[in-house]
PDB file of N, CA and C in Angstrom:
ATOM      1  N   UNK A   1       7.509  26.224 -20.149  1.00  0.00           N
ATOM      2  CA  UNK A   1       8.172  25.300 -19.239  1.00  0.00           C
ATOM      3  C   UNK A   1       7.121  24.452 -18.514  1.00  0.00           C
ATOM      4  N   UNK A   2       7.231  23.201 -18.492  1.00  0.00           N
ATOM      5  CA  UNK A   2       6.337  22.339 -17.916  1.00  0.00           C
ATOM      6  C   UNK A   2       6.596  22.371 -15.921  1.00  0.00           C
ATOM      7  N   UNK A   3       5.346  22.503 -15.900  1.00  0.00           N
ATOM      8  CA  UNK A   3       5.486  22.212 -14.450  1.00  0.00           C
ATOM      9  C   UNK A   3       5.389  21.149 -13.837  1.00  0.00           C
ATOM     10  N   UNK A   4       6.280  20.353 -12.984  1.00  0.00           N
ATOM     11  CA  UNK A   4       6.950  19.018 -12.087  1.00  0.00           C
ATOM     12  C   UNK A   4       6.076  18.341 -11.196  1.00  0.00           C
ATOM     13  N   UNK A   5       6.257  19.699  -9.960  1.00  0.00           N
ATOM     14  CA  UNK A   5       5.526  19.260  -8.819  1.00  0.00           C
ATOM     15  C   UNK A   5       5.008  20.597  -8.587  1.00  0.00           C
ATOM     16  N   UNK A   6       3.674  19.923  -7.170  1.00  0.00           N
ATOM     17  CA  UNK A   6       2.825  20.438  -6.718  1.00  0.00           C
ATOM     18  C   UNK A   6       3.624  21.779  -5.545  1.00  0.00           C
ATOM     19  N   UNK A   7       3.037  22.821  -5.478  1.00  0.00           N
ATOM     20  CA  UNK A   7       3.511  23.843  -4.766  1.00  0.00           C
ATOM     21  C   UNK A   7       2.945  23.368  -3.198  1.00  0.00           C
ATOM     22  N   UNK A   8       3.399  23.876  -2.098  1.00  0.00           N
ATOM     23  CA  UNK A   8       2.737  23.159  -0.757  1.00  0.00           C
ATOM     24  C   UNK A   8       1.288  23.710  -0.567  1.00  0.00           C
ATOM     25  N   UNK A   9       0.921  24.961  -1.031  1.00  0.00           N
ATOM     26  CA  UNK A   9      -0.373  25.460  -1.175  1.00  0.00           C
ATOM     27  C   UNK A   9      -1.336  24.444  -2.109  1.00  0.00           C
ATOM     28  N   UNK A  10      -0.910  23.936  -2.915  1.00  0.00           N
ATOM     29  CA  UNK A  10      -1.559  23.435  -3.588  1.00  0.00           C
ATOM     30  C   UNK A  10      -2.112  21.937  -3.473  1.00  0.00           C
ATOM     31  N   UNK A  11      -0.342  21.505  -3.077  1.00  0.00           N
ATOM     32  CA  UNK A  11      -0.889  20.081  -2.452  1.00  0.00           C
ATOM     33  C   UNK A  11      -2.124  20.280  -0.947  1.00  0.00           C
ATOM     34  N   UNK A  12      -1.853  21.272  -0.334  1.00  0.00           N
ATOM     35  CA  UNK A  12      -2.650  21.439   0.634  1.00  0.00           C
ATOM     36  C   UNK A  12      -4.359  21.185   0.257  1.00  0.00           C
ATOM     37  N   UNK A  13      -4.233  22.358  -0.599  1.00  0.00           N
ATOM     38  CA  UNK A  13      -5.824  22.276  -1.179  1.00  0.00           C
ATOM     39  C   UNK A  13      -6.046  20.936  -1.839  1.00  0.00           C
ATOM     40  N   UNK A  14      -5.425  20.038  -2.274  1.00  0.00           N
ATOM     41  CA  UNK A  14      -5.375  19.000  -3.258  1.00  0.00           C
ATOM     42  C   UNK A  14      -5.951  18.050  -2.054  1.00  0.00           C
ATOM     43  N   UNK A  15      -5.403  17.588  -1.299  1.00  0.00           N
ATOM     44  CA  UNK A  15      -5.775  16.847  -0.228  1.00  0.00           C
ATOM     45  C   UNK A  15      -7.142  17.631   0.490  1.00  0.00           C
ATOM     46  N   UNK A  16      -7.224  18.715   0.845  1.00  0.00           N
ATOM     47  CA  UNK A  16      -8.198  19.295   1.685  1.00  0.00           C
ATOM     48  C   UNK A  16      -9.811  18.778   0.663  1.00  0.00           C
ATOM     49  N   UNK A  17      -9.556  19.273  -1.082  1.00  0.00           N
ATOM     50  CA  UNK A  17     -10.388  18.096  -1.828  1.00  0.00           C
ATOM     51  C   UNK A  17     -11.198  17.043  -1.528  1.00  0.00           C
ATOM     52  N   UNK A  18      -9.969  16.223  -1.785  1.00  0.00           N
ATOM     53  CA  UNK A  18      -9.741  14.780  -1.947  1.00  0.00           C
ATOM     54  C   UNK A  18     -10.502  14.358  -0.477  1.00  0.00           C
ATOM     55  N   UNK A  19     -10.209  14.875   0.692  1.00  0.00           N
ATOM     56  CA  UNK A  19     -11.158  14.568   2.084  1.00  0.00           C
ATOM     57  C   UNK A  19     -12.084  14.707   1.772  1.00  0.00           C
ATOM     58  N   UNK A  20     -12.879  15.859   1.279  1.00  0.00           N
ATOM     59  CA  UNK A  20     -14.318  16.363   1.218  1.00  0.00           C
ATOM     60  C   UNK A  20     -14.765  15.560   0.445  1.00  0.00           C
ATOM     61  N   UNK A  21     -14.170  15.245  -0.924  1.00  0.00           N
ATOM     62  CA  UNK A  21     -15.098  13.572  -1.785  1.00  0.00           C
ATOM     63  C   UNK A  21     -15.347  12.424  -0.906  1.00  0.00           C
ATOM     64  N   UNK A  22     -14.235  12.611   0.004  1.00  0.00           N
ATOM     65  CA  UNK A  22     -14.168  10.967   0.785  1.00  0.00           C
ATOM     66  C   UNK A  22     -15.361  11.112   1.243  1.00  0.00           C
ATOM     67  N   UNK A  23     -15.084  12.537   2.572  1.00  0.00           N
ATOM     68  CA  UNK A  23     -16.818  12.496   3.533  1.00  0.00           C
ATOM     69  C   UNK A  23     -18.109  12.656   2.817  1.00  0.00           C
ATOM     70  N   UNK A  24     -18.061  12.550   1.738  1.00  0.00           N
ATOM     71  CA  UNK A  24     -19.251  12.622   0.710  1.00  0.00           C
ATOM     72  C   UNK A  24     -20.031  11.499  -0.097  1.00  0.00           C
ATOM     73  N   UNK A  25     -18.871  10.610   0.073  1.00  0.00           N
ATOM     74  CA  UNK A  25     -19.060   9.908  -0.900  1.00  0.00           C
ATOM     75  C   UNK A  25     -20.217   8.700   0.083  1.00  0.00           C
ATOM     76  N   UNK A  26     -20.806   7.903  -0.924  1.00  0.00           N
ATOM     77  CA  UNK A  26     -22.069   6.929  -0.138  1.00  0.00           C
ATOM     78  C   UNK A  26     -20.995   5.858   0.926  1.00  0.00           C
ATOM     79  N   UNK A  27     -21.833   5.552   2.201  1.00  0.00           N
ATOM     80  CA  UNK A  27     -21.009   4.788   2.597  1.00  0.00           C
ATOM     81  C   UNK A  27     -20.739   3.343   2.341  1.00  0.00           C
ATOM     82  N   UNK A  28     -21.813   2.928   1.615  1.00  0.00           N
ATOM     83  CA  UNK A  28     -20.962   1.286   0.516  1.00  0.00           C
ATOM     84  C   UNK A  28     -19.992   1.716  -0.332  1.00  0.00           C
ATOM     85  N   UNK A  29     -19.659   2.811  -0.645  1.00  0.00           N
ATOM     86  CA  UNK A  29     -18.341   3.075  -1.368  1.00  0.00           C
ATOM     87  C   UNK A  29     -17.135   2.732  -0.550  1.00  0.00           C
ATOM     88  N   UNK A  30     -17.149   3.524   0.530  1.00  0.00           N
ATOM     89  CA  UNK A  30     -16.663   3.223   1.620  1.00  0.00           C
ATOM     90  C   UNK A  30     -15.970   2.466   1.972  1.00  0.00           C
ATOM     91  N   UNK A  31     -17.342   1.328   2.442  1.00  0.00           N
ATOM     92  CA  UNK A  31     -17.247  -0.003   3.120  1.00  0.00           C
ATOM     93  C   UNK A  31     -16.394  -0.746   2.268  1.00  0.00           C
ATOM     94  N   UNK A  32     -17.033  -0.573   0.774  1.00  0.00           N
ATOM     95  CA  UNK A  32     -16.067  -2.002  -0.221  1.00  0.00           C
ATOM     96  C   UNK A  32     -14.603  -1.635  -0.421  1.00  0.00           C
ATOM     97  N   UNK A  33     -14.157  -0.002  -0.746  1.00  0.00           N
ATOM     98  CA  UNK A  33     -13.012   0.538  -0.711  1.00  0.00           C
ATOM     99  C   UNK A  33     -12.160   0.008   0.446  1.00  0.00           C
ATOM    100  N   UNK A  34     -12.749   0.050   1.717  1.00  0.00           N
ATOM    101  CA  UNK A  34     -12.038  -0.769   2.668  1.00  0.00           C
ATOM    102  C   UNK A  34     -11.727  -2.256   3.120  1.00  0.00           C
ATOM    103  N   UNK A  35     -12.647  -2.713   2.390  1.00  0.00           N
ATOM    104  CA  UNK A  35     -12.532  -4.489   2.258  1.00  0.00           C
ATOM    105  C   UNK A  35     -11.842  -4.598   1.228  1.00  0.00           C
ATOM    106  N   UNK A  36     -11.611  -3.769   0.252  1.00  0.00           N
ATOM    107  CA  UNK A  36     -10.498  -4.052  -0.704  1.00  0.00           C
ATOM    108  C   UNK A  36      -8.812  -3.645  -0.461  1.00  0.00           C
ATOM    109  N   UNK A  37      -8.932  -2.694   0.205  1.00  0.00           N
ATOM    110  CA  UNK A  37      -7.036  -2.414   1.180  1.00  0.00           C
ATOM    111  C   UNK A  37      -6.925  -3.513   1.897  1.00  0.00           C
ATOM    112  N   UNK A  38      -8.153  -3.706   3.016  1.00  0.00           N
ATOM    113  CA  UNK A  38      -7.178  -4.867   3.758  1.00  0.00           C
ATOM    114  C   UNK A  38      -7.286  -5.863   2.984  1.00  0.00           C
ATOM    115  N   UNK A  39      -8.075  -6.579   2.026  1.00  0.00           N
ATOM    116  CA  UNK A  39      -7.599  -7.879   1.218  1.00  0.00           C
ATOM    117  C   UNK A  39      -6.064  -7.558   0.595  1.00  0.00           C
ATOM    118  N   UNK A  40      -5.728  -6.254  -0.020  1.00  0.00           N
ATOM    119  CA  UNK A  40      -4.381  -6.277  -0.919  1.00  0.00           C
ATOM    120  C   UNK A  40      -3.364  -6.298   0.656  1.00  0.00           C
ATOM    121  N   UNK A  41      -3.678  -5.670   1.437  1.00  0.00           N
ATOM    122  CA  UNK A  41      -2.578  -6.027   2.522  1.00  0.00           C
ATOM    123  C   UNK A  41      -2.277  -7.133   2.875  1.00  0.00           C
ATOM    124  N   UNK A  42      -3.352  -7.974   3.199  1.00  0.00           N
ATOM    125  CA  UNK A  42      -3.618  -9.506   3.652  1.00  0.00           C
ATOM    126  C   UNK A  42      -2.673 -10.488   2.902  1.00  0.00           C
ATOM    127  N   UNK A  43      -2.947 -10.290   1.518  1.00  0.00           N
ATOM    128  CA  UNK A  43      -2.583 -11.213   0.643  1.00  0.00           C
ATOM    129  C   UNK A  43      -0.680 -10.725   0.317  1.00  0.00           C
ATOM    130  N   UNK A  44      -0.221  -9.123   0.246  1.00  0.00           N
ATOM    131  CA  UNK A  44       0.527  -9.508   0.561  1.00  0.00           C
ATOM    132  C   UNK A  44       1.662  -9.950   1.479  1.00  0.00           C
ATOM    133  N   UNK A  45       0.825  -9.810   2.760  1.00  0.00           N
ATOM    134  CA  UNK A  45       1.778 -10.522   3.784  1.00  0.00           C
ATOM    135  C   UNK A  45       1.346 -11.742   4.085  1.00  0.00           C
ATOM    136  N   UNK A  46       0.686 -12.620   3.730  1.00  0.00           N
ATOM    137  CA  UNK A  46       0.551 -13.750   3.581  1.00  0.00           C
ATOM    138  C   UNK A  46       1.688 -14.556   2.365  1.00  0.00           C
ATOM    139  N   UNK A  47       1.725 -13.341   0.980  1.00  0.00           N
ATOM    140  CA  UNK A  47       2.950 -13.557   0.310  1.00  0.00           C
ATOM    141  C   UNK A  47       3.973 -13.850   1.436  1.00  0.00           C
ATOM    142  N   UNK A  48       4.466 -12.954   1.544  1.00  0.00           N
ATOM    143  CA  UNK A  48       5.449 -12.495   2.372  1.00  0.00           C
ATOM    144  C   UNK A  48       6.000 -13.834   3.622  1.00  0.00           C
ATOM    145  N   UNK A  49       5.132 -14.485   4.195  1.00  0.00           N
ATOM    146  CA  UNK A  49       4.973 -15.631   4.844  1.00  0.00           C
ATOM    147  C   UNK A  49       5.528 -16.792   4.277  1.00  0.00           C
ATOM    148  N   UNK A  50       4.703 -17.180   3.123  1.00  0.00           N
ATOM    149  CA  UNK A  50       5.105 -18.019   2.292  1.00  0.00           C
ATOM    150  C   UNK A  50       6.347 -18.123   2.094  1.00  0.00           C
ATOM    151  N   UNK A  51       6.761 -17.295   1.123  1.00  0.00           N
ATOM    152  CA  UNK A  51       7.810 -16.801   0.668  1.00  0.00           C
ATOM    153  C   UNK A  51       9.026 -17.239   1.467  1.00  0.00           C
ATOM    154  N   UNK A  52       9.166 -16.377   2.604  1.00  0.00           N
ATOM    155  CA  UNK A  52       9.781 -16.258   3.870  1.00  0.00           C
ATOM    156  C   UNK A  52      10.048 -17.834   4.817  1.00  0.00           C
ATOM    157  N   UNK A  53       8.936 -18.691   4.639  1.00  0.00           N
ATOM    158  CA  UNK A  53       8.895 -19.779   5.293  1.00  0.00           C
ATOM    159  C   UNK A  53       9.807 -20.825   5.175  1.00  0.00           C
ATOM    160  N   UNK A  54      10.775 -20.834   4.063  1.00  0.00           N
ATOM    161  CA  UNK A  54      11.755 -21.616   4.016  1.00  0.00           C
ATOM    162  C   UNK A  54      12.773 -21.323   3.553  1.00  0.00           C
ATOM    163  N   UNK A  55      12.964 -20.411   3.521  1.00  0.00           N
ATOM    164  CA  UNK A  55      14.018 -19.782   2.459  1.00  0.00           C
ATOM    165  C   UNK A  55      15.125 -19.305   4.099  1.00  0.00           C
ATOM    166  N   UNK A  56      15.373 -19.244   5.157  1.00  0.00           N
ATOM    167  CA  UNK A  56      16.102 -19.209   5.808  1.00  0.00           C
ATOM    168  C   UNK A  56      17.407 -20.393   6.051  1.00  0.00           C
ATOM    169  N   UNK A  57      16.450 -21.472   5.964  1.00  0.00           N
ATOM    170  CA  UNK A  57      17.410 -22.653   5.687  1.00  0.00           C
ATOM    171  C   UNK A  57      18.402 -22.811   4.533  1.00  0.00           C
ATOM    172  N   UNK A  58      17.870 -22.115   3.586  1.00  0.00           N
ATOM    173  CA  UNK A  58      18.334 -22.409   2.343  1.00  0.00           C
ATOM    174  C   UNK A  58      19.413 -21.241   1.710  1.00  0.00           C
ATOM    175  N   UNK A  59      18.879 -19.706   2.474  1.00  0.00           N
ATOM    176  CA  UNK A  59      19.924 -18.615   1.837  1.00  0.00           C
ATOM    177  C   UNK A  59      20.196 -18.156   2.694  1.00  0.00           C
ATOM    178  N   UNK A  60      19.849 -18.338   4.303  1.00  0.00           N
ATOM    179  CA  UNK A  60      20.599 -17.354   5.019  1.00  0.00           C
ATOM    180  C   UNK A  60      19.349 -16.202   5.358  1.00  0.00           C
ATOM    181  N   UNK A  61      19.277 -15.752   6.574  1.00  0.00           N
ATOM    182  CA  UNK A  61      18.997 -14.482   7.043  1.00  0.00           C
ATOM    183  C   UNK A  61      18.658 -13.316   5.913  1.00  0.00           C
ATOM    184  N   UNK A  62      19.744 -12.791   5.824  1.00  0.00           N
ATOM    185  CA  UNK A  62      19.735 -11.331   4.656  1.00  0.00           C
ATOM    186  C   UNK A  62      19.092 -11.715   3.611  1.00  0.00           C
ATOM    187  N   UNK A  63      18.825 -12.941   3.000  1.00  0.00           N
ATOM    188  CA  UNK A  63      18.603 -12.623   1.424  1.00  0.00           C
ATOM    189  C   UNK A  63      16.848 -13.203   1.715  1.00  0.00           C
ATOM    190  N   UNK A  64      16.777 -13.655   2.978  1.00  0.00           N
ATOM    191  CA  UNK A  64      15.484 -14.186   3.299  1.00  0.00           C
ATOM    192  C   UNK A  64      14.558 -12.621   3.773  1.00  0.00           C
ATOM    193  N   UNK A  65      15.556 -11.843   4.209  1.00  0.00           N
ATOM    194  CA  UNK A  65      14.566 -10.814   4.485  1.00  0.00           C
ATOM    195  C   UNK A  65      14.421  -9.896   3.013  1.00  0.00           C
ATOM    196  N   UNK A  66      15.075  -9.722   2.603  1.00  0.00           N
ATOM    197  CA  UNK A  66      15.621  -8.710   0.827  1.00  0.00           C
ATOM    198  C   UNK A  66      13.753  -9.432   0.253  1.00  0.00           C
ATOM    199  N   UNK A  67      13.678 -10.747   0.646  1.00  0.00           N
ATOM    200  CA  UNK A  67      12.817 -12.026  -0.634  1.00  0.00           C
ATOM    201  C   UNK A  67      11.301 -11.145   0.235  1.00  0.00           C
ATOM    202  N   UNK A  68      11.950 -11.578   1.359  1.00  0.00           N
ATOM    203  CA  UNK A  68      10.289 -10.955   2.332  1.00  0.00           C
ATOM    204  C   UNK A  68       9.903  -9.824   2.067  1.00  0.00           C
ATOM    205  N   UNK A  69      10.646  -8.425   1.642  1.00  0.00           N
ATOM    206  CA  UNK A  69      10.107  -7.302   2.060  1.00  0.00           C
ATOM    207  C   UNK A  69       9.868  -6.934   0.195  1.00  0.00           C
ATOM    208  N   UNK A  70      10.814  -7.626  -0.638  1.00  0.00           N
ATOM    209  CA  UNK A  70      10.136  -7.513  -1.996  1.00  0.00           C
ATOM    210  C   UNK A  70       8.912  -7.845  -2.374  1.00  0.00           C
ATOM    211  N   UNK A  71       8.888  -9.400  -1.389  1.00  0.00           N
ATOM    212  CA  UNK A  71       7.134  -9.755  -2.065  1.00  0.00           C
ATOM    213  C   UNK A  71       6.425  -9.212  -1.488  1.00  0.00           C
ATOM    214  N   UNK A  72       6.277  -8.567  -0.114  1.00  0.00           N
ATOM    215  CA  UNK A  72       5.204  -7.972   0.691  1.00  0.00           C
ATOM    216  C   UNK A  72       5.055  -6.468  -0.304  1.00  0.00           C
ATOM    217  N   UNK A  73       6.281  -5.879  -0.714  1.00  0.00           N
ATOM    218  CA  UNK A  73       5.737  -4.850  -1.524  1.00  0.00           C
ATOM    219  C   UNK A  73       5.324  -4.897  -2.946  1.00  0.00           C
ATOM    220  N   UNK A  74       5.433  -6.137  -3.710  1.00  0.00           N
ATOM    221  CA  UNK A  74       4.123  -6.643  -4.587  1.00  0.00           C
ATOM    222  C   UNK A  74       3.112  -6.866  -4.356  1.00  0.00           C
TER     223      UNK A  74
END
């Protein structure tokens, strides 16, 4: 039988890991890893802006927010 998901012990240790590479790792890894989240955030709520910027006039409220929160999560 194939196994699904992670047991909570396991995810525990899985993450407890995954920290210890982080605090390990060089800190230009770091640094660029973090200039690269906030660019993908940036860009897509700047989507999201765009997007959003005229489309109220044109569809209404609801379908202007549905347009906003799709492209911000591309």
């Amino acid at each position: 039988m194939e196994k699904r998901f992670l047991t909570p012990i396991e995810t525990t240790q899985l993450i407890a890991t995954n920290g210890r590479r982080v605090l390990t790792q060089p800190l230009a890894r770091t640094w660029v890893l973090s200039l690269l989240a906030g660019f993908y955030i940036a860009f897509g709520s700047e989507l999201a802006t765009v997007v959003t910027s005229d489309t109220t006039a044109h569809f209404g409220v609801g379908i202007t927010r549905l347009l906003g929160g799709s492209v911000r999560c591309v």
